[in-house]
Protein backbone atom coordinates (compact mmCIF):
# COMPACT_ATOMS: atom_id res chain seq x y z
CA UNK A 1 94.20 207.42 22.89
CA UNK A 2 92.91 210.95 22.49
CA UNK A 3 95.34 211.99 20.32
CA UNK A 4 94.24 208.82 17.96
CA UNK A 5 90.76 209.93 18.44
CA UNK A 6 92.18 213.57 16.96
CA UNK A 7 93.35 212.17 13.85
CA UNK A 8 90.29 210.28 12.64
CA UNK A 9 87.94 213.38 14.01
CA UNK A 10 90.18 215.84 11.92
CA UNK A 11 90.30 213.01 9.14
CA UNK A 12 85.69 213.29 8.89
CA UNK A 13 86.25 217.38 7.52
CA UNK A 14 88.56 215.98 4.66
CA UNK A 15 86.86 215.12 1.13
CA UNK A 16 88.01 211.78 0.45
CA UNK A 17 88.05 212.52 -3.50
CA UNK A 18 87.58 215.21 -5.64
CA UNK A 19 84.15 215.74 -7.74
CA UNK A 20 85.53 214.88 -11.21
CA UNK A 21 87.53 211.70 -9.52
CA UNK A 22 84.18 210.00 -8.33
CA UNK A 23 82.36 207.46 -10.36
CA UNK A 24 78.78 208.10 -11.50
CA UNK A 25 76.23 207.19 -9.21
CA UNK A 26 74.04 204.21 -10.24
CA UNK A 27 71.25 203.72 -8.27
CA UNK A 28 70.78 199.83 -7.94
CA UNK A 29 67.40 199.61 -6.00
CA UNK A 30 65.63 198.44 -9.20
CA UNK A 31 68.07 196.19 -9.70
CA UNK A 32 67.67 194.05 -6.70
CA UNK A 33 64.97 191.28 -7.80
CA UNK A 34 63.73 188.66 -5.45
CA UNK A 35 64.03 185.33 -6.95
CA UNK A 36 63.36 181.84 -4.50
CA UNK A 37 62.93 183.94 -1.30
CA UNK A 38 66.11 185.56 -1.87
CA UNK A 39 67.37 189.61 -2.66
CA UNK A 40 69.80 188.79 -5.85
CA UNK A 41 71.11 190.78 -8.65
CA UNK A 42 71.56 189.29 -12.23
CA UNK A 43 74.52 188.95 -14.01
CA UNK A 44 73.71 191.71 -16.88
CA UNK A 45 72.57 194.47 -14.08
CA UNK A 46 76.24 193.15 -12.58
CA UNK A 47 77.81 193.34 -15.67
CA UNK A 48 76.72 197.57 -16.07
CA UNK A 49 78.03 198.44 -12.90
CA UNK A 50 81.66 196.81 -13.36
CA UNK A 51 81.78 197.45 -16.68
CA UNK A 52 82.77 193.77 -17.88
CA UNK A 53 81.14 191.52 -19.77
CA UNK A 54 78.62 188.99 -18.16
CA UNK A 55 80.72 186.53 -20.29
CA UNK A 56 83.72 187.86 -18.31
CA UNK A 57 81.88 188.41 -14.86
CA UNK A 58 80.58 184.62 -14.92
CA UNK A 59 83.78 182.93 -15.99
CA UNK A 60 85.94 185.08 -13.26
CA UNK A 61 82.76 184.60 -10.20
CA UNK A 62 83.10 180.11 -11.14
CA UNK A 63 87.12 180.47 -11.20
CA UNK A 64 87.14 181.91 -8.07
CA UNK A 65 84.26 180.69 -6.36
CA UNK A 66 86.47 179.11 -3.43
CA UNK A 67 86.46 182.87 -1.95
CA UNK A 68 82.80 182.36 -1.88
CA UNK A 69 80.08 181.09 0.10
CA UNK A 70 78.65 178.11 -1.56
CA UNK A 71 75.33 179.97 -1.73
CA UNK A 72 76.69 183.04 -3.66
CA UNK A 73 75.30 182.79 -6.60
CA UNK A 74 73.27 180.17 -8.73
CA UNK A 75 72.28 179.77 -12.22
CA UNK A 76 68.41 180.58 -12.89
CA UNK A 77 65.51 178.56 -14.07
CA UNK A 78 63.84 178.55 -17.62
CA UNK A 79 60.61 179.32 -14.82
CA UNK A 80 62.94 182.08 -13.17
CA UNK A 81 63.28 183.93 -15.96
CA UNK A 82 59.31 183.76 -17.08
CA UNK A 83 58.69 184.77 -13.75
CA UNK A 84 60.79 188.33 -14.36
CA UNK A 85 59.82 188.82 -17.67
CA UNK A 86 56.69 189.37 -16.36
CA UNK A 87 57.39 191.19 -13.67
CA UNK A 88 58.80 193.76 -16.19
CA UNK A 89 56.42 194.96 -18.23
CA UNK A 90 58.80 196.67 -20.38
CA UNK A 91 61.77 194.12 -19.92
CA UNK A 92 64.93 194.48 -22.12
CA UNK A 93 65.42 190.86 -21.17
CA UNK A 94 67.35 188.78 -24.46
CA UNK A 95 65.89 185.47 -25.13
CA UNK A 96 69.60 183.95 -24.60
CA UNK A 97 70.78 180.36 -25.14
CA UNK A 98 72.26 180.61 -21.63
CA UNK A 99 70.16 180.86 -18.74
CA UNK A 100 71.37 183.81 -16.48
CA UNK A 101 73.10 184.02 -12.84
CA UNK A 102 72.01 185.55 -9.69
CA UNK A 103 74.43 187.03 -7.02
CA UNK A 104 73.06 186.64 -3.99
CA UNK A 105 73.88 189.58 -1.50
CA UNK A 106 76.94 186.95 -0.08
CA UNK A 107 78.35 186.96 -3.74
């Protein structure tokens, strides 16, 4: 046991990655919105960080939703989306045809 203690000790001192392999950070704090009592992110904040399209993101989250808790994620409200609009003084929010989807933080 205290030579498997070694190992991950002597494991801490090793960079897991080098500088120019890491991803950039995004900070997502402003991206967490509170919508019906919950801490959510949107599908379009979703679709930045992975780097898909929320087309893509949404279709791939429904086909595989069976890996999910049934509360993962849920479509929003026309109301929902007034709500954040004017929360966000200077929103970039689209006036889409298709109401958007929040992950909840089980998604």
């Amino acid at each position: 046991m205290a030579k498997d203690k070694e190992k991950i000790e002597g494991k801490a001192n090793e960079p897991v990655a080098n500088s120019d392999q890491l991803a950039e950070i995004i900070d997502i704090k402003p991206m967490i919105r509170v919508i019906r009592s919950q801490q959510v992110m949107i599908d379009r904040d979703l679709d930045l960080l992975y780097g898909v399209e929320t087309r893509v993101l949404n279709q791939t989250a429904k086909r595989n939703s069976k890996r999910f808790p049934d509360d993962f994620m849920f479509q929003l409200s026309k109301e929902d989306v007034e709500i954040l609009k004017s929360q966000n003084v200077t929103s970039s929010w689209r006036d889409d045809r298709k109401l958007p989807y929040a992950f909840t933080e089980q998604g």
